[in-house]
N, C-alpha and C. Protein backbone atom coordinates (compact mmCIF):
# COMPACT_ATOMS: atom_id res chain seq x y z
N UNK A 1 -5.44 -7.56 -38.85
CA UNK A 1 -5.02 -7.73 -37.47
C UNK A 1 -6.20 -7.42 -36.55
N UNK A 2 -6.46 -8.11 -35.29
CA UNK A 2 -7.61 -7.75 -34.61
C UNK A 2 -7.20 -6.66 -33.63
N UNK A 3 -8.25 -6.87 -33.16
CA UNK A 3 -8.08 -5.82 -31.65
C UNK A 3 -8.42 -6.39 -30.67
N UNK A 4 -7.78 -6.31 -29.40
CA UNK A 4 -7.96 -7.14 -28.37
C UNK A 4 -8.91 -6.01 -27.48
N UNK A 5 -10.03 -6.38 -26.99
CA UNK A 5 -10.70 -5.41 -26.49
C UNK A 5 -11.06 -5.69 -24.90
N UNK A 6 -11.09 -5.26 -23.53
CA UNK A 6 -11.03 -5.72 -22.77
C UNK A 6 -12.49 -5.34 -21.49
N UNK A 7 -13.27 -5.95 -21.15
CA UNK A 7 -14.63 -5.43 -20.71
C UNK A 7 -15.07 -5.80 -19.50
N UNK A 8 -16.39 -5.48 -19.02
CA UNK A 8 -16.39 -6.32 -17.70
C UNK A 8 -18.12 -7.20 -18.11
N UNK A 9 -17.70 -8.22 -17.38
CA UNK A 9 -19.14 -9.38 -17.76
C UNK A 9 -20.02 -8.63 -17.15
N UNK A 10 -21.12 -8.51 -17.75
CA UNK A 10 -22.87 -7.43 -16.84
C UNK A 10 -22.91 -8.39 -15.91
N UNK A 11 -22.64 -9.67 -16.18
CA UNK A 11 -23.11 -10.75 -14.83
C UNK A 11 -22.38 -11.14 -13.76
N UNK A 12 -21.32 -11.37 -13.48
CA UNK A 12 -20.34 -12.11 -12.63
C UNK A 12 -18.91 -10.70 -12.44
N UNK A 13 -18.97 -10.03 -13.57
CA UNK A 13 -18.25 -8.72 -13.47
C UNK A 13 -16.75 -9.10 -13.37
N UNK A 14 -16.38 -10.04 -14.12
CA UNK A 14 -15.29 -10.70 -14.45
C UNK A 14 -14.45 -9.88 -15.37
N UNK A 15 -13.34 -9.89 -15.63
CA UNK A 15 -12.60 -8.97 -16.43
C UNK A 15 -12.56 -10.25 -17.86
N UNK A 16 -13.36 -9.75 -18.97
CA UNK A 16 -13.23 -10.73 -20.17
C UNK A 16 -12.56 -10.01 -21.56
N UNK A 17 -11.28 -10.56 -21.60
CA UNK A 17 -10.69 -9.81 -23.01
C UNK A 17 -11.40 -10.64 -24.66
N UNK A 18 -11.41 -9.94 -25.13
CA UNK A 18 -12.44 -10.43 -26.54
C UNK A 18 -11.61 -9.59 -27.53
N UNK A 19 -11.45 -10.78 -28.87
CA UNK A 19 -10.72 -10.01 -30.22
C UNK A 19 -11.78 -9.62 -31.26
N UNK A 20 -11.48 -8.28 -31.61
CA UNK A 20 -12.50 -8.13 -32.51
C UNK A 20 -12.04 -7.65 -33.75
N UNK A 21 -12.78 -8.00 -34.77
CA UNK A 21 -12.52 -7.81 -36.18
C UNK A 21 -12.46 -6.57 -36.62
N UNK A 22 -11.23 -6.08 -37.13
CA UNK A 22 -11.91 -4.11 -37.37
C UNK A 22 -12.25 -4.33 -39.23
N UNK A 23 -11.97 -5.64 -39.80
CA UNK A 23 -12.13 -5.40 -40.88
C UNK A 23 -14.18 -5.36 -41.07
N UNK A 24 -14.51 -5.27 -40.04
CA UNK A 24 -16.05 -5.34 -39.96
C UNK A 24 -16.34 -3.94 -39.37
N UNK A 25 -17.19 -3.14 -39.95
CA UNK A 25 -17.09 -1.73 -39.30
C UNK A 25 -18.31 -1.73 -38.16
N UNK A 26 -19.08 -2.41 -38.01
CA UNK A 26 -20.13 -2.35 -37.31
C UNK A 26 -20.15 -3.94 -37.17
N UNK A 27 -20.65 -4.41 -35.56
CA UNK A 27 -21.43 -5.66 -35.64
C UNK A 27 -22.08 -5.81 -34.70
N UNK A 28 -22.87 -6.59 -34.20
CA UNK A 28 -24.11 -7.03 -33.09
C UNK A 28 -24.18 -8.72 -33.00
N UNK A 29 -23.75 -9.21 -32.19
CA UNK A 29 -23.97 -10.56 -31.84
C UNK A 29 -23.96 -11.06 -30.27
N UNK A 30 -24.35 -12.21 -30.04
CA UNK A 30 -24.61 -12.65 -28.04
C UNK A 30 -23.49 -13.67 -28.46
N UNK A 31 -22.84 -13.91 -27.60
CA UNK A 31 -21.49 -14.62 -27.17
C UNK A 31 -21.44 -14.83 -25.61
N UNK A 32 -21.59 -15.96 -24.89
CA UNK A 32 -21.63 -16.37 -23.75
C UNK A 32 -20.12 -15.82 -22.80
N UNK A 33 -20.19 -15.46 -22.04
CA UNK A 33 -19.44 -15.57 -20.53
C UNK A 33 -18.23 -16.02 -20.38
N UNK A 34 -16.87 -16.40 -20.63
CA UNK A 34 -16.17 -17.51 -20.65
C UNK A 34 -16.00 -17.76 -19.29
N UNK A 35 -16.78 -16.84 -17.71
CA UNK A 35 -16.18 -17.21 -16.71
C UNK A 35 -17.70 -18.16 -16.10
N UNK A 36 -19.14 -17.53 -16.39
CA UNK A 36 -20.25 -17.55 -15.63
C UNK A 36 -20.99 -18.57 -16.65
N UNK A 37 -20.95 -18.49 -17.94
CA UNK A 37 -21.47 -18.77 -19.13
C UNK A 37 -22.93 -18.35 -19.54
N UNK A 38 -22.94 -17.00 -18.88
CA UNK A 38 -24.22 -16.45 -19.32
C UNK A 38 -24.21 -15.76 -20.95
N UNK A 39 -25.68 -15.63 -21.75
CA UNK A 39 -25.05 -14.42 -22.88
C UNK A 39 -25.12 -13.13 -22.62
N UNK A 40 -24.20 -12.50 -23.08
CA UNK A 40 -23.74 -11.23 -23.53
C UNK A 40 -24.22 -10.81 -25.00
N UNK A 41 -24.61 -9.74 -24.99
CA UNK A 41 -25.12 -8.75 -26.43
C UNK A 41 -23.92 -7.73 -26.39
N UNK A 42 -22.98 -8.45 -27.60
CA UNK A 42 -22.24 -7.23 -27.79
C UNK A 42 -22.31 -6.66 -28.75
N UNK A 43 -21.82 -5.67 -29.20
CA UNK A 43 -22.00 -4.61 -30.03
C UNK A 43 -20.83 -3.63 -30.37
N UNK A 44 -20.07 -3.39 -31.53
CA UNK A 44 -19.08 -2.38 -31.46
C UNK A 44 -19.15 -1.80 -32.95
N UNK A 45 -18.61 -0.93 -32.92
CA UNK A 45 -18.03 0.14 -34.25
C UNK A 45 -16.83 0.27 -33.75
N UNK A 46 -16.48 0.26 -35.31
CA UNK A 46 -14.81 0.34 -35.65
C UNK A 46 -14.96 1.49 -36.79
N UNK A 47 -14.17 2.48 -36.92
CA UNK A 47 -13.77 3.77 -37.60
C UNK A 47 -12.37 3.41 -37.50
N UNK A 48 -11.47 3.70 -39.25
CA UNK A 48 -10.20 3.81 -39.42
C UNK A 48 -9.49 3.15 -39.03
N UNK A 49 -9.70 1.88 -38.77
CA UNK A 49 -9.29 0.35 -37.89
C UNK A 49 -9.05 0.32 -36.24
N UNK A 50 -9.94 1.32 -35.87
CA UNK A 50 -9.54 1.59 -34.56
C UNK A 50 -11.12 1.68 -33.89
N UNK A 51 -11.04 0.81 -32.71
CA UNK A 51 -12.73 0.89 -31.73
C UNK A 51 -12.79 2.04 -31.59
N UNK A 52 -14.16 2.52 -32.09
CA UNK A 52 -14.93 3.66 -31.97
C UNK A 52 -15.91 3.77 -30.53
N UNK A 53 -16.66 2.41 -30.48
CA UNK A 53 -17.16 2.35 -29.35
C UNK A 53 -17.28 0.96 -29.40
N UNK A 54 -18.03 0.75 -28.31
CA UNK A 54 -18.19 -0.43 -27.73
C UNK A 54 -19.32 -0.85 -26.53
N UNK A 55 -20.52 -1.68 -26.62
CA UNK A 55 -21.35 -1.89 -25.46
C UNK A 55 -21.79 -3.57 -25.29
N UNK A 56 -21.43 -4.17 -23.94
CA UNK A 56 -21.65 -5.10 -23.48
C UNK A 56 -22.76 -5.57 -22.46
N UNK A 57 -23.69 -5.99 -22.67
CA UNK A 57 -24.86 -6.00 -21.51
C UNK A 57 -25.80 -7.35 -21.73
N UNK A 58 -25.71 -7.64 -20.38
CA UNK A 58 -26.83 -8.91 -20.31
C UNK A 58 -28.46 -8.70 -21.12
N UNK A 59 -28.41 -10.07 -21.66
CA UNK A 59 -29.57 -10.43 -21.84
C UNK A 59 -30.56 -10.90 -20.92
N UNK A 60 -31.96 -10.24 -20.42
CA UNK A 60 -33.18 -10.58 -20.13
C UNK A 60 -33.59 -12.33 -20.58
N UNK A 61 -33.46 -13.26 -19.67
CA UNK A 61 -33.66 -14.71 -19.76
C UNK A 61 -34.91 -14.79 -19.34
């Protein structure tokens, strides 16, 4: 089951909900904007199927 995780865009500061995998304990990938279509570097840990943390921040173009 995922997790619905809910953040704000570094760029346009849009409220963007994103599902994330807890069967992955760690990951790092850029995924564009769905409001501005800029990328995003996100990043999270998952502990015990539950977000541990979480960081969202623009990429330098």
């Amino acid at each position: 089951m995922e997790i619905e995780h809910y953040f704000q865009c570094p760029y346009c500061l849009a409220e963007i909900s994103m599902l994330l995998d807890p069967s992955v304990t760690e990951q790092e990938y850029i995924e564009d904007c769905e409001i501005c279509c800029n990328p995003i570097q996100v990043a999270y840990g998952i502990e015990n199927g539950e977000l541990h943390w979480f960081n969202a921040s623009g990429i330098e173009q």
